[in-house]
PDB file of N, CA and C in Angstrom:
ATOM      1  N   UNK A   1       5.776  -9.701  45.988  1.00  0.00           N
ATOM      2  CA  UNK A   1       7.124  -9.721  45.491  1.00  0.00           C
ATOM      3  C   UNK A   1       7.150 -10.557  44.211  1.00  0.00           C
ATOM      4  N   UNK A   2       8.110  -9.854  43.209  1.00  0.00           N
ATOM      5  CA  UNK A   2       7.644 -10.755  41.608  1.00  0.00           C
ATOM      6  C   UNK A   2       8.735 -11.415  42.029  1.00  0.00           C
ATOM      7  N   UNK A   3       8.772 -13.185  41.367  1.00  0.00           N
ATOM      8  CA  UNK A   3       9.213 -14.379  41.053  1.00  0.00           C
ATOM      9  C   UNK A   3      10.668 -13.816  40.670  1.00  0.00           C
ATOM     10  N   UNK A   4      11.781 -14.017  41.015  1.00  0.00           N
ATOM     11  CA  UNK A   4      12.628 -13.899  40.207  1.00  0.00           C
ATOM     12  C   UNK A   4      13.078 -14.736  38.629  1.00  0.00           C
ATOM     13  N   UNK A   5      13.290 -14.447  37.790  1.00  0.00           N
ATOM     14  CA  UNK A   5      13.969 -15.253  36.582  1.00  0.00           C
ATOM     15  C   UNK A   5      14.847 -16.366  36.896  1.00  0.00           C
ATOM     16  N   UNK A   6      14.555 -17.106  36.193  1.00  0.00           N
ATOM     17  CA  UNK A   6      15.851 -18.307  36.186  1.00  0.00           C
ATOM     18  C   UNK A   6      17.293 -17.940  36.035  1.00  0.00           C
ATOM     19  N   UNK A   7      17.502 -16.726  35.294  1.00  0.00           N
ATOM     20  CA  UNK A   7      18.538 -16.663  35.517  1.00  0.00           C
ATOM     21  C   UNK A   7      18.552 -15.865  36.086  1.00  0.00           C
ATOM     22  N   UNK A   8      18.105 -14.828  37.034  1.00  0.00           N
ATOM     23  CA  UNK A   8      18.358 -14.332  38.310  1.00  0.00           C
ATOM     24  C   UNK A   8      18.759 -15.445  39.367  1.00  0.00           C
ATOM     25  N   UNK A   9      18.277 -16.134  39.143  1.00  0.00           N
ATOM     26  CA  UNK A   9      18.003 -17.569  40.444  1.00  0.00           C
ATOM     27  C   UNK A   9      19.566 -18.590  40.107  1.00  0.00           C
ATOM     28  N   UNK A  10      19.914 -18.817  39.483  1.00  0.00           N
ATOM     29  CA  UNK A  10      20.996 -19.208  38.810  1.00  0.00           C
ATOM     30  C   UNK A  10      22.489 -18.374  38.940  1.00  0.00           C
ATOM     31  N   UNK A  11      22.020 -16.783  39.009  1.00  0.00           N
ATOM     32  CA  UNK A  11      23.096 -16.017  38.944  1.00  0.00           C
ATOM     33  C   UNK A  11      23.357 -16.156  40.720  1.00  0.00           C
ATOM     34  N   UNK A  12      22.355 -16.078  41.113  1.00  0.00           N
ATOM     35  CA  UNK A  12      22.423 -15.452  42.641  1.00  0.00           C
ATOM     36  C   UNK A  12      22.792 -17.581  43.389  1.00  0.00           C
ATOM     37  N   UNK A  13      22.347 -18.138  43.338  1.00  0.00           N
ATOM     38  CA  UNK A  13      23.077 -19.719  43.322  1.00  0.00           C
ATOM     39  C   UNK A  13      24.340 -19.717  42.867  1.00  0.00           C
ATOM     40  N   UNK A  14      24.595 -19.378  41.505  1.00  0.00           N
ATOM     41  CA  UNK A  14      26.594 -19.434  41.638  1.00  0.00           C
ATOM     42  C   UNK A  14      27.313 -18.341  42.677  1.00  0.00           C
ATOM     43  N   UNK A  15      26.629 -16.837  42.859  1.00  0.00           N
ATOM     44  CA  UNK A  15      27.221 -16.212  43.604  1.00  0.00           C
ATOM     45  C   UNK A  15      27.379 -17.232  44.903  1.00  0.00           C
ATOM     46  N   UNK A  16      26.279 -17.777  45.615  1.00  0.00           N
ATOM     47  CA  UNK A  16      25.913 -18.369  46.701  1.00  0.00           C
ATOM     48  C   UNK A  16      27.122 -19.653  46.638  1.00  0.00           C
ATOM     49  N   UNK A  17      27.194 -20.171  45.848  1.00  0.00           N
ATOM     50  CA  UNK A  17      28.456 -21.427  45.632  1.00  0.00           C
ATOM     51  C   UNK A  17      29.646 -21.273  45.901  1.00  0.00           C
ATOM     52  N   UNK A  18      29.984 -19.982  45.687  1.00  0.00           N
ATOM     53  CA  UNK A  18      31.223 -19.043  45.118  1.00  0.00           C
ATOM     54  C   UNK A  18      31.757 -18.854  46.747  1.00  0.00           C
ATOM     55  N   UNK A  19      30.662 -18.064  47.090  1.00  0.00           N
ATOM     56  CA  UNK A  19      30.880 -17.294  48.798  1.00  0.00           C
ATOM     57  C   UNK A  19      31.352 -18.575  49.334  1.00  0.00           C
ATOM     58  N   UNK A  20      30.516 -19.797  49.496  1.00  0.00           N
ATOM     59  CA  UNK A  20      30.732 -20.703  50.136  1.00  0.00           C
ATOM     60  C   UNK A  20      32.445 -21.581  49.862  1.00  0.00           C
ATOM     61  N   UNK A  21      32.225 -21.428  48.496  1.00  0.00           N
ATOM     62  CA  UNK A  21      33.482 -22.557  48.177  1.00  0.00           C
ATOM     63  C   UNK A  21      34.825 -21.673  48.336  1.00  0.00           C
ATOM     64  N   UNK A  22      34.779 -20.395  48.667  1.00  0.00           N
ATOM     65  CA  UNK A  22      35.965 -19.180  48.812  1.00  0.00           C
ATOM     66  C   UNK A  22      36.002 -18.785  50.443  1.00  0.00           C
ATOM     67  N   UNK A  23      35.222 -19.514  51.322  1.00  0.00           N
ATOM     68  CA  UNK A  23      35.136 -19.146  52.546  1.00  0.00           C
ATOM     69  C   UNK A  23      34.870 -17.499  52.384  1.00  0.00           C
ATOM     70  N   UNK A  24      34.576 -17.381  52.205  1.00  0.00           N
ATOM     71  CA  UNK A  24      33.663 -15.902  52.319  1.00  0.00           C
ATOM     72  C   UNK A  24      32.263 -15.404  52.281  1.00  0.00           C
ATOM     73  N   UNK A  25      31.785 -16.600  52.986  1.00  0.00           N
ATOM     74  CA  UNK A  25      30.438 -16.278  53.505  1.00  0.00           C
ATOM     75  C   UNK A  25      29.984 -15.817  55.010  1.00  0.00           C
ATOM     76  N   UNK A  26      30.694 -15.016  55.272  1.00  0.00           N
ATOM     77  CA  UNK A  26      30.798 -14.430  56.717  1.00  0.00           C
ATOM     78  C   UNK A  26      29.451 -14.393  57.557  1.00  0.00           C
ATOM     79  N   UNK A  27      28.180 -13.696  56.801  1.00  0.00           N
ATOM     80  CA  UNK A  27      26.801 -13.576  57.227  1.00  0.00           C
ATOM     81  C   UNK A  27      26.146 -15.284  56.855  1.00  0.00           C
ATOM     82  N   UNK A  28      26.785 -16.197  56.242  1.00  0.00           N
ATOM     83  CA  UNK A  28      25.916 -17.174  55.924  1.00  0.00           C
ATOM     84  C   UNK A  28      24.846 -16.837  54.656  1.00  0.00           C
ATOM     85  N   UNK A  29      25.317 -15.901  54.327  1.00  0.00           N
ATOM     86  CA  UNK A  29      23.837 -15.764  53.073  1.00  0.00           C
ATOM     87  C   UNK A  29      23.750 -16.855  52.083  1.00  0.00           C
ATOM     88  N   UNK A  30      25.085 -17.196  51.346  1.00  0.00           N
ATOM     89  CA  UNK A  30      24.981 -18.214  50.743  1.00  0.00           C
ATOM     90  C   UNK A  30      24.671 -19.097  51.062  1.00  0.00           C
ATOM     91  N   UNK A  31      24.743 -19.979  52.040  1.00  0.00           N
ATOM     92  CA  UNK A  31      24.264 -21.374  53.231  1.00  0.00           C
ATOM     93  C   UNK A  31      22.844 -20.718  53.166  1.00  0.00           C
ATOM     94  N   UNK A  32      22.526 -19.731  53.671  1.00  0.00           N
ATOM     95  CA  UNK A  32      21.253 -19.832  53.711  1.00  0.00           C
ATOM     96  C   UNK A  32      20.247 -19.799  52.322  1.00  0.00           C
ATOM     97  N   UNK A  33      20.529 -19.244  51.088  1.00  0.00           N
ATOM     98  CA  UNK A  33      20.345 -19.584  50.309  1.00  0.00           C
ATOM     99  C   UNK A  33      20.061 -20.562  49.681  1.00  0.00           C
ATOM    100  N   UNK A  34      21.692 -21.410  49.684  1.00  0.00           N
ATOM    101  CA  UNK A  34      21.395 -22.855  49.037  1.00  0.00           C
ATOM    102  C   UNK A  34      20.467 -23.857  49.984  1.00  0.00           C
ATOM    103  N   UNK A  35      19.866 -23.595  51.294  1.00  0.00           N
ATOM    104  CA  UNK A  35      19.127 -24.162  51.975  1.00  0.00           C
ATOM    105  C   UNK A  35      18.159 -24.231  51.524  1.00  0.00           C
ATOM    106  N   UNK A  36      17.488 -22.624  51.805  1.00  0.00           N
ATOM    107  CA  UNK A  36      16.342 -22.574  51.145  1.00  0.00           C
ATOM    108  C   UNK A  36      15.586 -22.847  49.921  1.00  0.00           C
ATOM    109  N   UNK A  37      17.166 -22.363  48.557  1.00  0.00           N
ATOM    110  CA  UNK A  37      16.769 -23.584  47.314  1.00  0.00           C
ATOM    111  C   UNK A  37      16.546 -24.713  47.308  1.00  0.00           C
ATOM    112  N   UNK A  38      17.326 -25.505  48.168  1.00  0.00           N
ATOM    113  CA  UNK A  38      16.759 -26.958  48.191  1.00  0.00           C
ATOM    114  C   UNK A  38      15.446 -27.290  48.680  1.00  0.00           C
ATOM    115  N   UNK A  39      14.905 -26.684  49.254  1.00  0.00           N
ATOM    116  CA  UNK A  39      13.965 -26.878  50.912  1.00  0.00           C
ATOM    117  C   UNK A  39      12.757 -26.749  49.079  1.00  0.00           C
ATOM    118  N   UNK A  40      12.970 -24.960  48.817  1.00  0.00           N
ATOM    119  CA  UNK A  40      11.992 -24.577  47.772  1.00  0.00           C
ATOM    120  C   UNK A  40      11.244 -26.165  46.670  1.00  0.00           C
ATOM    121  N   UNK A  41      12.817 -27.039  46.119  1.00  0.00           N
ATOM    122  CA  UNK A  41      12.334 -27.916  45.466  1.00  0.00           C
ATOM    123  C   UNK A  41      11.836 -29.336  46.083  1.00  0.00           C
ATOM    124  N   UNK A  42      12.036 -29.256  47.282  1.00  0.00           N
ATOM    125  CA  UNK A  42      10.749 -30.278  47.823  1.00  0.00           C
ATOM    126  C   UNK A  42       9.695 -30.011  48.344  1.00  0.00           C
ATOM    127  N   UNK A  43       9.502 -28.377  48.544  1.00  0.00           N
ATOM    128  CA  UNK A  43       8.586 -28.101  48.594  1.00  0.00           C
ATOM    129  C   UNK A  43       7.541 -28.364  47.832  1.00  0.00           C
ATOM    130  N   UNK A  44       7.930 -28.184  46.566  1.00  0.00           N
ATOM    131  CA  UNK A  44       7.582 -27.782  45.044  1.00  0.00           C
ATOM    132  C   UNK A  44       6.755 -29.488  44.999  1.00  0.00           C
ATOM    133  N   UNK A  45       7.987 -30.076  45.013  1.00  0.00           N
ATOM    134  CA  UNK A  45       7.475 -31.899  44.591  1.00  0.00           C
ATOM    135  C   UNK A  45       6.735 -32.105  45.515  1.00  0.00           C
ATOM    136  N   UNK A  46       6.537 -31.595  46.657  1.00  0.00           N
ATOM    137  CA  UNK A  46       4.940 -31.628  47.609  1.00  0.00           C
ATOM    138  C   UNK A  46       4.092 -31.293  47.184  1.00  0.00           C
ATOM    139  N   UNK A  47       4.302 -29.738  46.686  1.00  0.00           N
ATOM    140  CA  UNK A  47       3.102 -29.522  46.114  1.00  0.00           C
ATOM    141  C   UNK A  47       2.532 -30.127  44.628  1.00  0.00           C
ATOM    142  N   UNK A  48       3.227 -30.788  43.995  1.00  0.00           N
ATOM    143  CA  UNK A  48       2.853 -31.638  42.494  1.00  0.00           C
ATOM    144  C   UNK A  48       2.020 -33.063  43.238  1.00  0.00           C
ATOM    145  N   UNK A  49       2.613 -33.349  44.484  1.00  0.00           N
ATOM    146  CA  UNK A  49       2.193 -34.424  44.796  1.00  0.00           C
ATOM    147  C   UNK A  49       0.517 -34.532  45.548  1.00  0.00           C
ATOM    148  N   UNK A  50       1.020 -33.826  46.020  1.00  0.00           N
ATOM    149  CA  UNK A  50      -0.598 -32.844  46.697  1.00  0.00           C
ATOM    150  C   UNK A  50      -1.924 -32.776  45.868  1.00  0.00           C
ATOM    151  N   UNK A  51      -1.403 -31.553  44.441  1.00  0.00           N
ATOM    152  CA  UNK A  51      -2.198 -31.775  43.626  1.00  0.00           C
ATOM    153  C   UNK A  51      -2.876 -32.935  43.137  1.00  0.00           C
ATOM    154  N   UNK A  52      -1.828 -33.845  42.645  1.00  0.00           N
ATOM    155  CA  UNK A  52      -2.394 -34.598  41.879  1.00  0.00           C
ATOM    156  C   UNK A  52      -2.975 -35.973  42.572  1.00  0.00           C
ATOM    157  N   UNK A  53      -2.391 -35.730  44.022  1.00  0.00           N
ATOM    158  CA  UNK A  53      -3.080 -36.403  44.767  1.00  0.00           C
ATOM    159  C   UNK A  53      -4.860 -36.001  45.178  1.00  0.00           C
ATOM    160  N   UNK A  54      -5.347 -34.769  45.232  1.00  0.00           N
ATOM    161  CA  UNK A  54      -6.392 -34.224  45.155  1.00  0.00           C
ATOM    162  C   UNK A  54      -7.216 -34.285  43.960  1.00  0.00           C
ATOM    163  N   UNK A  55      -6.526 -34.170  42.894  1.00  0.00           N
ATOM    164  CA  UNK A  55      -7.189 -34.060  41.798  1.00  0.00           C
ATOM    165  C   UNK A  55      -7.463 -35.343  41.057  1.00  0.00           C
ATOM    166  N   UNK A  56      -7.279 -36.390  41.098  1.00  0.00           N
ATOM    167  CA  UNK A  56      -6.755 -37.489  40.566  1.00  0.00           C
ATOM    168  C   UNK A  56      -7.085 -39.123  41.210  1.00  0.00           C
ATOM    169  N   UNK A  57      -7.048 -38.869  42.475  1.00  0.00           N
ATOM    170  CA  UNK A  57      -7.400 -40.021  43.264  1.00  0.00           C
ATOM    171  C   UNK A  57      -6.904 -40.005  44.628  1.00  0.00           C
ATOM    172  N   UNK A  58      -7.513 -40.792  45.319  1.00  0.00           N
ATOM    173  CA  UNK A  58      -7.091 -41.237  46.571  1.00  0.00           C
ATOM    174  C   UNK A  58      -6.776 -42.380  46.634  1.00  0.00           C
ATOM    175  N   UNK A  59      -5.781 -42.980  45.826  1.00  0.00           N
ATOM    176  CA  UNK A  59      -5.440 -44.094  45.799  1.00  0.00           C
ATOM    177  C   UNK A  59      -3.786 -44.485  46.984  1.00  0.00           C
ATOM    178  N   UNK A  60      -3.745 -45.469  47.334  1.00  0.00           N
ATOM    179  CA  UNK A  60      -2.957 -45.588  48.284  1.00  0.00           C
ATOM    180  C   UNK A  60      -1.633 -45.585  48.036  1.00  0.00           C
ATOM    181  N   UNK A  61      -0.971 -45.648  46.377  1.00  0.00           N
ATOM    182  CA  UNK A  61       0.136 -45.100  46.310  1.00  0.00           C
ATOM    183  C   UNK A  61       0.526 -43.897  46.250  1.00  0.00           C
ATOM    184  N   UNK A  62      -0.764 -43.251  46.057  1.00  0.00           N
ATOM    185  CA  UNK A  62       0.128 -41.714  45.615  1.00  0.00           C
ATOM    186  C   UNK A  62      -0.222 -40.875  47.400  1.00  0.00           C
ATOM    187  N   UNK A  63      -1.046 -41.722  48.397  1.00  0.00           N
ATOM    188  CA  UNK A  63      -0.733 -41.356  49.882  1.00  0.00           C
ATOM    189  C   UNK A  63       0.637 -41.683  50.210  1.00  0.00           C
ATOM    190  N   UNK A  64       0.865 -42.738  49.785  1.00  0.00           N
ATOM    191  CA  UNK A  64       2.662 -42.873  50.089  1.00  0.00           C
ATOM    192  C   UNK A  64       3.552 -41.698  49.591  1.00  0.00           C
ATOM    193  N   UNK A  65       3.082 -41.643  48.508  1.00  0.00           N
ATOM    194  CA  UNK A  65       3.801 -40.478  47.761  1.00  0.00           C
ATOM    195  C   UNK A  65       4.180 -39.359  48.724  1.00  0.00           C
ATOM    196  N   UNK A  66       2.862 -39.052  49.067  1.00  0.00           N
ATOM    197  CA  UNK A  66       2.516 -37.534  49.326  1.00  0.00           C
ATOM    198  C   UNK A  66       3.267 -37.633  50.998  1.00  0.00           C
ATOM    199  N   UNK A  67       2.749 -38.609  51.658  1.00  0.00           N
ATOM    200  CA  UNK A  67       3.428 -38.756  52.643  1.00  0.00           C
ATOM    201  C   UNK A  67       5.588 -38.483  53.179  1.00  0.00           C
ATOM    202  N   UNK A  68       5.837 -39.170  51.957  1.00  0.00           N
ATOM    203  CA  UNK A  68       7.260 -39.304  51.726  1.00  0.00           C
ATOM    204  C   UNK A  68       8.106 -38.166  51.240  1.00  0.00           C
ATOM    205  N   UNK A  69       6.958 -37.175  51.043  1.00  0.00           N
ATOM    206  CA  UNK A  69       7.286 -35.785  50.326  1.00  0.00           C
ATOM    207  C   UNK A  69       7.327 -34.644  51.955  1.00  0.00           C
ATOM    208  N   UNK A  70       6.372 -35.051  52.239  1.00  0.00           N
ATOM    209  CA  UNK A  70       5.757 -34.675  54.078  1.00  0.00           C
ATOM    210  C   UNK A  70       7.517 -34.930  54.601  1.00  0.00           C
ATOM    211  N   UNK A  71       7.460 -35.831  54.815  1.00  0.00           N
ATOM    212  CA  UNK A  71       8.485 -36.454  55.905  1.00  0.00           C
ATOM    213  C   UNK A  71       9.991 -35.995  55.000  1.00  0.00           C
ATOM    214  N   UNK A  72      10.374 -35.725  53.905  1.00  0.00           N
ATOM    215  CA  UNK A  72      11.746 -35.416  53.206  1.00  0.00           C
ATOM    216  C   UNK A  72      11.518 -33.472  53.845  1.00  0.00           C
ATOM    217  N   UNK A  73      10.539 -33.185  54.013  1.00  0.00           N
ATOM    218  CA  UNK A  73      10.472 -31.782  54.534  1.00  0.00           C
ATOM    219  C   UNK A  73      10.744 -31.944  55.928  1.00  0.00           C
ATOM    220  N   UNK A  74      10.418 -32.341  56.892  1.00  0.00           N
ATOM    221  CA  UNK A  74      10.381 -32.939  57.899  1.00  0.00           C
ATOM    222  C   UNK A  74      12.142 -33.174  58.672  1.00  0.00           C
ATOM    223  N   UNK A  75      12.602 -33.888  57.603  1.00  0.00           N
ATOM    224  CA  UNK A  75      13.430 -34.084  58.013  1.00  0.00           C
ATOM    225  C   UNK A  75      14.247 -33.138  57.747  1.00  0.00           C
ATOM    226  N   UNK A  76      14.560 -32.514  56.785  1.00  0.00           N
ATOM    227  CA  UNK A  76      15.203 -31.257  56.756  1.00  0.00           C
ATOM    228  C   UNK A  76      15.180 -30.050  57.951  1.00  0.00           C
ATOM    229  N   UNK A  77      14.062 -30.034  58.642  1.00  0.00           N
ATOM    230  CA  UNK A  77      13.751 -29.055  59.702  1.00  0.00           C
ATOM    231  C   UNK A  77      14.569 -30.283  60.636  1.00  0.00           C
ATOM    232  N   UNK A  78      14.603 -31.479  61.036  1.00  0.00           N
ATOM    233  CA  UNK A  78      14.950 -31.740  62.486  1.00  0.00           C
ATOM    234  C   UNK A  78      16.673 -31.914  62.371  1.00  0.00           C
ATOM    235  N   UNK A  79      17.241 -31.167  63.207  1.00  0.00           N
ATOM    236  CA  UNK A  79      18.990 -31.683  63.398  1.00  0.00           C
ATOM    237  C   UNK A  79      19.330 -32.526  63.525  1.00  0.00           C
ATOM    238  N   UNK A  80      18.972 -32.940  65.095  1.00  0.00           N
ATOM    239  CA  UNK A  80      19.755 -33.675  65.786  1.00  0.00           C
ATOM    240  C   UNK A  80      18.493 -34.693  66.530  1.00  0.00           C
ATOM    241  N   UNK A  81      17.928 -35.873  66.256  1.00  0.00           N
ATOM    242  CA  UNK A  81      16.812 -36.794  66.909  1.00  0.00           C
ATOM    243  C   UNK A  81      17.267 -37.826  66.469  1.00  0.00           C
ATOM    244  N   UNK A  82      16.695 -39.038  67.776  1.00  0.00           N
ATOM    245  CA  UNK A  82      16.795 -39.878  67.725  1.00  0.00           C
ATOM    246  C   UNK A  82      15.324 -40.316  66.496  1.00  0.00           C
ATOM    247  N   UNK A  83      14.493 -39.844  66.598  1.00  0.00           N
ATOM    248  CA  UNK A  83      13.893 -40.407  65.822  1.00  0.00           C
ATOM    249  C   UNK A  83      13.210 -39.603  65.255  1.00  0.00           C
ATOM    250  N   UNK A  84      13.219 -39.099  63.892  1.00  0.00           N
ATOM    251  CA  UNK A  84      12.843 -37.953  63.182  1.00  0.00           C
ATOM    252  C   UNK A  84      11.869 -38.266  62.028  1.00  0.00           C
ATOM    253  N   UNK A  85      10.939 -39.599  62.127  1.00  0.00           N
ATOM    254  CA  UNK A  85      10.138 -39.511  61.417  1.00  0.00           C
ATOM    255  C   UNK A  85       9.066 -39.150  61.661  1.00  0.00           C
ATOM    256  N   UNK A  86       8.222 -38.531  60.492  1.00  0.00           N
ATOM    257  CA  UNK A  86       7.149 -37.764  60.808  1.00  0.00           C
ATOM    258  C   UNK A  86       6.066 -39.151  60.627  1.00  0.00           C
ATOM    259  N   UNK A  87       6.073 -39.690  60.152  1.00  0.00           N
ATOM    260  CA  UNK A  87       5.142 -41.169  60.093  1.00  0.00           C
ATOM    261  C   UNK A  87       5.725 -41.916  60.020  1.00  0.00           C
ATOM    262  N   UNK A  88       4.583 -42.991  60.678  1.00  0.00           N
ATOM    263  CA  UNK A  88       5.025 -44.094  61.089  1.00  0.00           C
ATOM    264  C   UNK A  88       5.602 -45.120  60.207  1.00  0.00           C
ATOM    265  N   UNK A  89       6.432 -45.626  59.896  1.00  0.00           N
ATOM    266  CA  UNK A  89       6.796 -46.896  58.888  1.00  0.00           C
ATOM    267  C   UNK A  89       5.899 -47.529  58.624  1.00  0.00           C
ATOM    268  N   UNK A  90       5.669 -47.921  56.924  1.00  0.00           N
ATOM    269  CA  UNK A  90       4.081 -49.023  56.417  1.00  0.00           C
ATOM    270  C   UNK A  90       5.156 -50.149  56.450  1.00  0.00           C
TER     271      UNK A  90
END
């Protein structure tokens, strides 16, 4: 499947804003949308962190890094827990 354009991605996000802020998102597409956009850009900063954590060093800040990128995904998947971290507190 090709990448959509930025401004495909942009057009289809204001539609998604629109549905939501007009109560007329009956199927949730927009909610699910703007989810998944968000989810997409920490995905994204995982994967920058990843990289350059691989490529670059194993130094113990950029494990924090990478870790803190882990667990902001993490937490997005859990609802409702008492305790929803994916690692342990340094």
């Amino acid at each position: 499947m090709k990448k959509p354009s930025r401004e495909e991605m942009e057009q289809a996000v204001q539609l998604a804003e629109a549905l939501r802020e007009k109560g007329k998102d009956q199927y949730k597409l927009g909610y699910v949308l703007l989810y998944l956009q968000e989810r997409n850009k920490i995905l994204e900063d995982l994967r920058k962190k990843a990289e350059y954590y691989v490529r670059f060093g194993m130094g113990e800040q950029e494990l924090r890094n990478l870790r803190l990128a882990l667990e902001k995904i993490h937490d997005m998947d859990v609802e409702e827990a008492d305790d929803s971290s994916f690692f342990a507190r340094e």
